[in-house]
PDB file of N, CA and C in Angstrom:
ATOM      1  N   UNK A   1      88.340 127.756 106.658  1.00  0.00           N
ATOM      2  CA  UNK A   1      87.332 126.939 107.305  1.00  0.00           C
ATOM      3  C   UNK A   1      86.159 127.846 107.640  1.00  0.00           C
ATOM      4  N   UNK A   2      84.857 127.186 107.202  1.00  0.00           N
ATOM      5  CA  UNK A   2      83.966 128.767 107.197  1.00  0.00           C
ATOM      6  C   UNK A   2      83.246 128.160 108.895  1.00  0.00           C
ATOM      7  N   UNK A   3      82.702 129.034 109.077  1.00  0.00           N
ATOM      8  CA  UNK A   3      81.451 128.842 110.421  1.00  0.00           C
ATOM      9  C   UNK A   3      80.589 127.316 110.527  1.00  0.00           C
ATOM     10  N   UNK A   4      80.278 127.707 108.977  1.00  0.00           N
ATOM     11  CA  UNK A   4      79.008 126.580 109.061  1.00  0.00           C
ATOM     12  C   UNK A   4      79.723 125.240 108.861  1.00  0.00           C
ATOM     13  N   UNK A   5      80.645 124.931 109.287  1.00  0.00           N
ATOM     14  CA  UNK A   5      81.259 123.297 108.953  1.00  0.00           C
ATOM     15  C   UNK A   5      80.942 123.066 110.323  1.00  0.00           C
ATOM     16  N   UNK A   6      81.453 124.185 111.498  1.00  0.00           N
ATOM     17  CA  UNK A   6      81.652 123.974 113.227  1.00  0.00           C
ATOM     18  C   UNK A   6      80.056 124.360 113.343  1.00  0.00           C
ATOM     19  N   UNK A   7      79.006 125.131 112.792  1.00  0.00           N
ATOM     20  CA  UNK A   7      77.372 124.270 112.817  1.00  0.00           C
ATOM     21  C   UNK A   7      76.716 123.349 112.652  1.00  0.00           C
ATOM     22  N   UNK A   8      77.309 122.911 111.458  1.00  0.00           N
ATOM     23  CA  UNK A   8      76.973 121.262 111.163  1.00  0.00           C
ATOM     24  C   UNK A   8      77.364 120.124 111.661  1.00  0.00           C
ATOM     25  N   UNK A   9      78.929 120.714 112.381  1.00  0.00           N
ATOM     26  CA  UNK A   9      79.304 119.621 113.132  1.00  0.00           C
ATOM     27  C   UNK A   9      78.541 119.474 114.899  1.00  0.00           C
ATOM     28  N   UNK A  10      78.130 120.628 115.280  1.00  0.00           N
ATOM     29  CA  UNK A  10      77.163 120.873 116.247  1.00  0.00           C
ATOM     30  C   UNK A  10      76.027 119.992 116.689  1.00  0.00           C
ATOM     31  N   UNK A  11      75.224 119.932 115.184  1.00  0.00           N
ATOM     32  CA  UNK A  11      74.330 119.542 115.583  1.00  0.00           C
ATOM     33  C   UNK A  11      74.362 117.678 115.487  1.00  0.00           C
ATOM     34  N   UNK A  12      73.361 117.565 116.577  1.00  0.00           N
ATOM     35  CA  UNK A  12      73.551 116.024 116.689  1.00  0.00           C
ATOM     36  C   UNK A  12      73.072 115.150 115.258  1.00  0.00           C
ATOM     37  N   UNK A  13      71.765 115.911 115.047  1.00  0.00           N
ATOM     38  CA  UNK A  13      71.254 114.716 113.827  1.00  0.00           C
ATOM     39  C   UNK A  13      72.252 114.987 112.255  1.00  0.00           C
ATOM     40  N   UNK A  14      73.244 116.187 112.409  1.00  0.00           N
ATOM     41  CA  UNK A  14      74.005 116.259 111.304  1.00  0.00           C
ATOM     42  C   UNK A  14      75.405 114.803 111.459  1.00  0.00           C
ATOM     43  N   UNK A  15      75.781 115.056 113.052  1.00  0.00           N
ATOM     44  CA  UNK A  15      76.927 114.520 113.175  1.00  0.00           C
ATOM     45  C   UNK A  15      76.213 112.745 112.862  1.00  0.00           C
ATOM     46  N   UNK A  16      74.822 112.746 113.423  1.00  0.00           N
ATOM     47  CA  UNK A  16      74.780 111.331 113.220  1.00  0.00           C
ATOM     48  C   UNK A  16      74.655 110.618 111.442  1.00  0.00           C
ATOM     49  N   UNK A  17      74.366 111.755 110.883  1.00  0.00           N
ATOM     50  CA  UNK A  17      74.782 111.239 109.435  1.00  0.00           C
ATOM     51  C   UNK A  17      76.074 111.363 109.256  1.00  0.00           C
ATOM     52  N   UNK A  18      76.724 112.068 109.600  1.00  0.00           N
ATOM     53  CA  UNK A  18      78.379 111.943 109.205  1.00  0.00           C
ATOM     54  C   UNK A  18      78.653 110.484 109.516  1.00  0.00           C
ATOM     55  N   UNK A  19      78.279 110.627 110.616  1.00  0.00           N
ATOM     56  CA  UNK A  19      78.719 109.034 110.956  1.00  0.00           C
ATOM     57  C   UNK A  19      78.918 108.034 110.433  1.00  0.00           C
ATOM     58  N   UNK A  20      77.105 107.956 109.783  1.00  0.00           N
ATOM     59  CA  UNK A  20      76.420 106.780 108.659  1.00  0.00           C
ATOM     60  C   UNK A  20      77.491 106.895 107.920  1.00  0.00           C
ATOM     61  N   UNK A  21      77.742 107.518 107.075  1.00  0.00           N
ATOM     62  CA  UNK A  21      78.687 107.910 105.804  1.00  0.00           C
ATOM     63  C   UNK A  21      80.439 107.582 106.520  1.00  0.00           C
ATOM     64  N   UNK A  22      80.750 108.060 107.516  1.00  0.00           N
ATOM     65  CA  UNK A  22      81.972 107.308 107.563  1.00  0.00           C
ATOM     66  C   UNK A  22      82.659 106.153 106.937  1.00  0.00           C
ATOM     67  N   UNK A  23      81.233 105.052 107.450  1.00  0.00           N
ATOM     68  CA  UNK A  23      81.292 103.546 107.065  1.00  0.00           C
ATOM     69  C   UNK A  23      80.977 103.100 105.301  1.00  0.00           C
ATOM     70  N   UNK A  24      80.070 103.681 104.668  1.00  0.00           N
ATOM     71  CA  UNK A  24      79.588 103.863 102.797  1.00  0.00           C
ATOM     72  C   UNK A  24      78.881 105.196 102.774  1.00  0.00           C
ATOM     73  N   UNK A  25      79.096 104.830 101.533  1.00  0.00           N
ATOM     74  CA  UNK A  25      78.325 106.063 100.860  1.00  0.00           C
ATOM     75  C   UNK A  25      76.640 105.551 101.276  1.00  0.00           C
ATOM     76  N   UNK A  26      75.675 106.109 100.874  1.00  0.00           N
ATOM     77  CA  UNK A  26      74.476 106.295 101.222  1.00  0.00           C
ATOM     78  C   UNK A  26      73.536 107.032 100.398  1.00  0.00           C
ATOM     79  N   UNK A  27      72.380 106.338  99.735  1.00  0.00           N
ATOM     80  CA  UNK A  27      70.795 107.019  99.356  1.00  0.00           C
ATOM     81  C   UNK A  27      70.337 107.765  99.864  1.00  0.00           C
ATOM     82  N   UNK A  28      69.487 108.827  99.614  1.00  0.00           N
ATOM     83  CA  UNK A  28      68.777 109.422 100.594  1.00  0.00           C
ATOM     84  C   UNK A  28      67.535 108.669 101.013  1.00  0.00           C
ATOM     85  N   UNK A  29      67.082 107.449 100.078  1.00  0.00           N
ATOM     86  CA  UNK A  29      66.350 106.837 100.945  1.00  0.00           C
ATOM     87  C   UNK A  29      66.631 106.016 101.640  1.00  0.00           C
ATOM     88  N   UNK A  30      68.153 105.257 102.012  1.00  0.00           N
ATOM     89  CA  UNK A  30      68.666 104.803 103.121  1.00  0.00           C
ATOM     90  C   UNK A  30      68.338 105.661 104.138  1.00  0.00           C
ATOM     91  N   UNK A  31      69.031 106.808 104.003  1.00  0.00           N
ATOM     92  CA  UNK A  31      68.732 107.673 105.011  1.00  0.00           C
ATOM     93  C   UNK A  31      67.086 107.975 105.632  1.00  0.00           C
ATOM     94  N   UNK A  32      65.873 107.948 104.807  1.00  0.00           N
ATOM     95  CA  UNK A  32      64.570 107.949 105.011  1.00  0.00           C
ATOM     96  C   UNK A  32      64.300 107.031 106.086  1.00  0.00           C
ATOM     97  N   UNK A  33      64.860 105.628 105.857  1.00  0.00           N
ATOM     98  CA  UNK A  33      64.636 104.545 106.424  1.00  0.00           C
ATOM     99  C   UNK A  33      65.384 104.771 108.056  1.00  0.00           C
ATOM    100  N   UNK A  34      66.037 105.505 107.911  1.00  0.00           N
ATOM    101  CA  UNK A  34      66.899 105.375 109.425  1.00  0.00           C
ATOM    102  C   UNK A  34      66.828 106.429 110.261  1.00  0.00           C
ATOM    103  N   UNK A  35      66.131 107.830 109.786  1.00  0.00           N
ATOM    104  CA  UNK A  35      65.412 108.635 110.699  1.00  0.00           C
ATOM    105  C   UNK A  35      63.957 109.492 110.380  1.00  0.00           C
ATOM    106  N   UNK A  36      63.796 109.384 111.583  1.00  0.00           N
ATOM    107  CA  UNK A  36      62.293 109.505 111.756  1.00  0.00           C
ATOM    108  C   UNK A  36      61.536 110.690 111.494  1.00  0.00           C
ATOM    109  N   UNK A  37      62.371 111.242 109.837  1.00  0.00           N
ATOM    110  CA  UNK A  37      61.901 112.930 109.724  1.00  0.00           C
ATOM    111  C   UNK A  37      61.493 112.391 107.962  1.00  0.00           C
ATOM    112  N   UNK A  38      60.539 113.694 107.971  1.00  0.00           N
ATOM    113  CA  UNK A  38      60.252 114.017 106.415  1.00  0.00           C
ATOM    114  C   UNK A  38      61.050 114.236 105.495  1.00  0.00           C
ATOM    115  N   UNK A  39      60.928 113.773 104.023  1.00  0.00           N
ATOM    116  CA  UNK A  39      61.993 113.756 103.434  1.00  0.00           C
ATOM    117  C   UNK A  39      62.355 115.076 103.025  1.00  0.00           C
ATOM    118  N   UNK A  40      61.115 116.417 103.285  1.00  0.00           N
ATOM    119  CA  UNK A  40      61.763 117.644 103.328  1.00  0.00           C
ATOM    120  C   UNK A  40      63.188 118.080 104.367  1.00  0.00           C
ATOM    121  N   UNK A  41      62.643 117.756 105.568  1.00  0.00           N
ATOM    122  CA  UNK A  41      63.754 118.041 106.347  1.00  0.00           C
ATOM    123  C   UNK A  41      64.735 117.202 106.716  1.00  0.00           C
ATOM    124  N   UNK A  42      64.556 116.035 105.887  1.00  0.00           N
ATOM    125  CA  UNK A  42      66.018 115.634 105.534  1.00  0.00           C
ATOM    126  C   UNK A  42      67.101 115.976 104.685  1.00  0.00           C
ATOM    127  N   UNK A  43      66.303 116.497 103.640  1.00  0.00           N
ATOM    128  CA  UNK A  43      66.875 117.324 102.030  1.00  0.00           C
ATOM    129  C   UNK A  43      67.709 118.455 102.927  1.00  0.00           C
ATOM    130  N   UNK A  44      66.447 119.619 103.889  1.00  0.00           N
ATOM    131  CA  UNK A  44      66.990 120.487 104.385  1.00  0.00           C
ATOM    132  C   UNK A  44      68.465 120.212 104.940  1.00  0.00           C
ATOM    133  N   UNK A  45      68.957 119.121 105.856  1.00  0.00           N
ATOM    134  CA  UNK A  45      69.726 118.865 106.904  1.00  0.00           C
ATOM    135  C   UNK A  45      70.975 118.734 105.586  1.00  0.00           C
ATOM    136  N   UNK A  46      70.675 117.837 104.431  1.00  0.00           N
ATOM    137  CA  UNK A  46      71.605 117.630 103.528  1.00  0.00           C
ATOM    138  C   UNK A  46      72.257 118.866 102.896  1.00  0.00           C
ATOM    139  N   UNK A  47      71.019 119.401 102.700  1.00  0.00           N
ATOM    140  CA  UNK A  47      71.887 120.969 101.753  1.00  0.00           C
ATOM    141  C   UNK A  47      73.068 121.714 102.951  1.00  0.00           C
ATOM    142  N   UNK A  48      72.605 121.524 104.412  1.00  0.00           N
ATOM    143  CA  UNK A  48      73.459 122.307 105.271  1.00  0.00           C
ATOM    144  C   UNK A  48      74.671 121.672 105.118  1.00  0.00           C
ATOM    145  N   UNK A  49      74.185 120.242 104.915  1.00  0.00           N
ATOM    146  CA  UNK A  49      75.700 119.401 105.062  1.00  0.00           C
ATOM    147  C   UNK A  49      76.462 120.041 104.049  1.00  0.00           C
ATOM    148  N   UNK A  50      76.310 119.793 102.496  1.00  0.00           N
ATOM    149  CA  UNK A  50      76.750 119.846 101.569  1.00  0.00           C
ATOM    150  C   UNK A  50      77.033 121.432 101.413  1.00  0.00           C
ATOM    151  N   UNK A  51      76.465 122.433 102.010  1.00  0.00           N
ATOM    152  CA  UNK A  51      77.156 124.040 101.712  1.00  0.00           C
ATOM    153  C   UNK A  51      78.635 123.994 102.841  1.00  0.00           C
ATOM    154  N   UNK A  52      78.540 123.224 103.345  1.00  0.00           N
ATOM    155  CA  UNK A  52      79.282 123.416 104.558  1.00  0.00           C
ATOM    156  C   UNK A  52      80.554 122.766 104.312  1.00  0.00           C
ATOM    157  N   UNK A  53      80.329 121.636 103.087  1.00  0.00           N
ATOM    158  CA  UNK A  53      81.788 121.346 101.900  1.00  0.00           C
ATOM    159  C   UNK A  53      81.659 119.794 102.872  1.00  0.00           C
ATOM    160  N   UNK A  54      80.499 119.079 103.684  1.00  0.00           N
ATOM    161  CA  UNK A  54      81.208 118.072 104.784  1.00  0.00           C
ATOM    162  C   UNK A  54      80.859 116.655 103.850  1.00  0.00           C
ATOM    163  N   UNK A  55      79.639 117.238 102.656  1.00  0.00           N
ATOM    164  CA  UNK A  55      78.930 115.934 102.083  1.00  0.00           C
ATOM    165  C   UNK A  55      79.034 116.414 100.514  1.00  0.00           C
ATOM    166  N   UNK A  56      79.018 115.285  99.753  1.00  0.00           N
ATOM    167  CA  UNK A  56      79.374 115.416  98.292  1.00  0.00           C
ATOM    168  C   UNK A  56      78.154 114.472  97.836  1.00  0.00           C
ATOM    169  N   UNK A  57      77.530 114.575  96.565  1.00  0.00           N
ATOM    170  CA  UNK A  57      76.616 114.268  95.793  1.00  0.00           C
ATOM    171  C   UNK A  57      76.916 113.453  94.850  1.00  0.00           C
ATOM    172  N   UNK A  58      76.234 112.277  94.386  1.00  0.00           N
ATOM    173  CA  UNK A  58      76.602 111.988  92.845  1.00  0.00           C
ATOM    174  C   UNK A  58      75.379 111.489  92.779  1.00  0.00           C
ATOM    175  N   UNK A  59      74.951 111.382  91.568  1.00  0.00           N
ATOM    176  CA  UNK A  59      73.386 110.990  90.724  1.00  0.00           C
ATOM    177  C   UNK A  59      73.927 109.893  90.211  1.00  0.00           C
ATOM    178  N   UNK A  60      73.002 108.767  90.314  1.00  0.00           N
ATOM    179  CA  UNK A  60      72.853 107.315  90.025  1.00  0.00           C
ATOM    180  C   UNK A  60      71.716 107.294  89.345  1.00  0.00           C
ATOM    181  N   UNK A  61      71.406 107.900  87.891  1.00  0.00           N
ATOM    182  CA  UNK A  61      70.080 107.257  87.677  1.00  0.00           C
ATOM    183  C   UNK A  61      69.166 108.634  88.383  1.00  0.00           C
ATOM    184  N   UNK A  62      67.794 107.708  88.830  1.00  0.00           N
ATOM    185  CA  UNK A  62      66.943 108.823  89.772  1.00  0.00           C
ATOM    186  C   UNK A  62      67.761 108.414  91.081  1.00  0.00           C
ATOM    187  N   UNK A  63      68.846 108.119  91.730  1.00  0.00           N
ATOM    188  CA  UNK A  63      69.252 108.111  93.245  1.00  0.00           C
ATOM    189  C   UNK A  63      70.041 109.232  93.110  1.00  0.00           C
ATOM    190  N   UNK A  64      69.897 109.979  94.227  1.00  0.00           N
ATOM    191  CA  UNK A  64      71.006 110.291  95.011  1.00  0.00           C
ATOM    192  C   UNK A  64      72.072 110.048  95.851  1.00  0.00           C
ATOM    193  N   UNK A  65      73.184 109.785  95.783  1.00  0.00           N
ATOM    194  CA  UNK A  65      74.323 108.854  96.710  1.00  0.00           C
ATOM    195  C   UNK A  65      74.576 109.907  97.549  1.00  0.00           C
ATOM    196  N   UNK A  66      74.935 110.046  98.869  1.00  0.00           N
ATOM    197  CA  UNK A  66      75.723 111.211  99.953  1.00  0.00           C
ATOM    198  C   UNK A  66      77.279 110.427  99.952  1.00  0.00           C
ATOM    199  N   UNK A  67      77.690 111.139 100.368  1.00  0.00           N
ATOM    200  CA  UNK A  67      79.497 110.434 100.509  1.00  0.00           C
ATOM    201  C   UNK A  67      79.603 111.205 101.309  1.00  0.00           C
ATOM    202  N   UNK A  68      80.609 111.667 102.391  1.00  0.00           N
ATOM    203  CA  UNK A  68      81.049 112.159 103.557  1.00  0.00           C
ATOM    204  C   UNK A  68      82.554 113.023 102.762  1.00  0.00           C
ATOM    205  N   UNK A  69      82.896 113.816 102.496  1.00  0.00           N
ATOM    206  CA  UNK A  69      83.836 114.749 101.968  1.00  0.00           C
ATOM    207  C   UNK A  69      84.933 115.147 103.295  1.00  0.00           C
ATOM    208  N   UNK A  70      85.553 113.584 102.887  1.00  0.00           N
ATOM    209  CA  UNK A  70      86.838 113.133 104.281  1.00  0.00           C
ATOM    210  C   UNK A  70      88.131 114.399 104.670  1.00  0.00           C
ATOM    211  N   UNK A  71      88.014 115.222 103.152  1.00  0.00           N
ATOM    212  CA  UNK A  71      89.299 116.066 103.258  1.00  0.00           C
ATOM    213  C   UNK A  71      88.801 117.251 103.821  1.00  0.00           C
ATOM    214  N   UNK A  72      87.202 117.555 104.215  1.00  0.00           N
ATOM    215  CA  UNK A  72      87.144 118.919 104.821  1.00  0.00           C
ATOM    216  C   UNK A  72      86.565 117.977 106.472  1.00  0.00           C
ATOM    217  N   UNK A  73      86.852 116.412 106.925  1.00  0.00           N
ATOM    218  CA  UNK A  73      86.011 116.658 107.504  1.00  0.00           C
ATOM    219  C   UNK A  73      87.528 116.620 108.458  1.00  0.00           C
ATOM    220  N   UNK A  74      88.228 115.853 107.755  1.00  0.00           N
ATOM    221  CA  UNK A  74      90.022 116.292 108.332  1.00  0.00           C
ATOM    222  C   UNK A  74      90.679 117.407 108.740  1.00  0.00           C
ATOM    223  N   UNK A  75      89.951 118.771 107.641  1.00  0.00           N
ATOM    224  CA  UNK A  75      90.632 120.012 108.085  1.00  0.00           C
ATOM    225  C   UNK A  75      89.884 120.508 109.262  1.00  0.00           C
ATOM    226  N   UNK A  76      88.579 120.034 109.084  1.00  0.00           N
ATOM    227  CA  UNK A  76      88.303 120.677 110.774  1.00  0.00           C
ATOM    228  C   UNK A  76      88.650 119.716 112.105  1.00  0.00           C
ATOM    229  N   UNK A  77      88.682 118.835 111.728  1.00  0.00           N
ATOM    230  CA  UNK A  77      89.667 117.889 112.876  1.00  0.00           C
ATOM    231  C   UNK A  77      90.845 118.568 112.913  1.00  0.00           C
ATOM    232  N   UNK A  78      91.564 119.190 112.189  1.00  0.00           N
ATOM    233  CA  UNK A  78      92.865 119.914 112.341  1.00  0.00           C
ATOM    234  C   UNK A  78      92.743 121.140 113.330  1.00  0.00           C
ATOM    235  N   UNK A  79      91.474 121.483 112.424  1.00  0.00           N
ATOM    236  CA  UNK A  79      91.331 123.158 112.578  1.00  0.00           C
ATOM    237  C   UNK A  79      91.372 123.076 114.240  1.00  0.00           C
ATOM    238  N   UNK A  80      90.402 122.267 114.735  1.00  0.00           N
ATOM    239  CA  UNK A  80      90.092 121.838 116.682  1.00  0.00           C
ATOM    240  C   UNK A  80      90.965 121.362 116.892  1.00  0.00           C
ATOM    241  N   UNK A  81      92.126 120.780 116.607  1.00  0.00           N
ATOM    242  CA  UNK A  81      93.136 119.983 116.932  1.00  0.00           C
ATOM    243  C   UNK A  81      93.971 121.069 118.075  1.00  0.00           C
ATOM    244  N   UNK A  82      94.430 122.170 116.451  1.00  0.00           N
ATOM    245  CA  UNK A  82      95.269 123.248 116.309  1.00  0.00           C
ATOM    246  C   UNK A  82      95.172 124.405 117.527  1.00  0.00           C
ATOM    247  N   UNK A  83      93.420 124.710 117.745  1.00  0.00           N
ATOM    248  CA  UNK A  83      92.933 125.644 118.611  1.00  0.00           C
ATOM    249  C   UNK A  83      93.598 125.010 120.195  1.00  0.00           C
ATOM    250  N   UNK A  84      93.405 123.388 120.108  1.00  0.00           N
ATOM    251  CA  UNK A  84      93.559 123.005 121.768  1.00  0.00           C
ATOM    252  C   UNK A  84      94.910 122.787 122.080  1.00  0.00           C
ATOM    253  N   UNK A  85      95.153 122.242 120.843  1.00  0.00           N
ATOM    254  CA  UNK A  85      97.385 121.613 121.266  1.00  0.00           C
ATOM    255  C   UNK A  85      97.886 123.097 121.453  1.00  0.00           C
ATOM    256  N   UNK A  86      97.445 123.998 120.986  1.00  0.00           N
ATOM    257  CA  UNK A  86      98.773 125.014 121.067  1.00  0.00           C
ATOM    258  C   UNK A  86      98.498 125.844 122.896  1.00  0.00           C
ATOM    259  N   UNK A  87      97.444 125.348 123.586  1.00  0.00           N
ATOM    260  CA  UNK A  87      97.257 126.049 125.084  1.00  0.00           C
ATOM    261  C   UNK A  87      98.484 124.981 125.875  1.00  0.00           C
ATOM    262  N   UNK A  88      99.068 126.746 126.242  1.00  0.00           N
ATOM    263  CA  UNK A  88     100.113 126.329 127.639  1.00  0.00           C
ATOM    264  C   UNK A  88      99.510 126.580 128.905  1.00  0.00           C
ATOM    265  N   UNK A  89      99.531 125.392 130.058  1.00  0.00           N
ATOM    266  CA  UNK A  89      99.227 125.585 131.210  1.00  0.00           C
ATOM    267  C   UNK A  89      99.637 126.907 131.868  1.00  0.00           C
ATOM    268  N   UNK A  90      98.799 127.530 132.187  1.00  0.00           N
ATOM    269  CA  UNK A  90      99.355 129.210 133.325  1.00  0.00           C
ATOM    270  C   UNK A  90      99.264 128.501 134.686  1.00  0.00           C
ATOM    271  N   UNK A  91     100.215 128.760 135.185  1.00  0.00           N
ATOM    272  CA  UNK A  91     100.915 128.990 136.482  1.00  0.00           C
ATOM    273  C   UNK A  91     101.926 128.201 136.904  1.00  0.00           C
TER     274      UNK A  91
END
């Protein structure tokens, strides 16, 4: 599990696209339409997603689809799971 999955999951406007994508896959101009940034620094926010293994790509034509990449977003739900279940109360 690298660093940048627990950065991307950090930040708010990343987690709020995870979100979107929970429910379908998604355009990036869906995404245009639903926040209030340039489509540079939306691209930007995507590439973090996608190095970070949380978002997957497919080409439609000229679209871009995002999909949400459920099996890494599971291992870091594990990964935080793992860190908190295993603390024993001291004293």
């Amino acid at each position: 599990m690298s660093v940048d999955v627990f950065r991307a999951l950090a930040d708010p406007t990343w987690r709020a696209i995870l979100k979107l994508l929970r429910s379908r896959d998604m355009s990036a101009g869906e995404f245009a339409e639903r926040f209030p940034l340039a489509k540079s620094t939306l691209s930007g926010h995507f590439n973090v997603l996608k190095g970070a293994g949380l978002v997957v790509t497919e080409r439609q034509g000229t679209t871009i689809v995002y999909s949400a990449n459920v099996s890494a977003l599971e291992e870091a739900v594990g990964a935080v799971m793992g860190l908190l279940g295993g603390r024993k109360k001291m004293g």
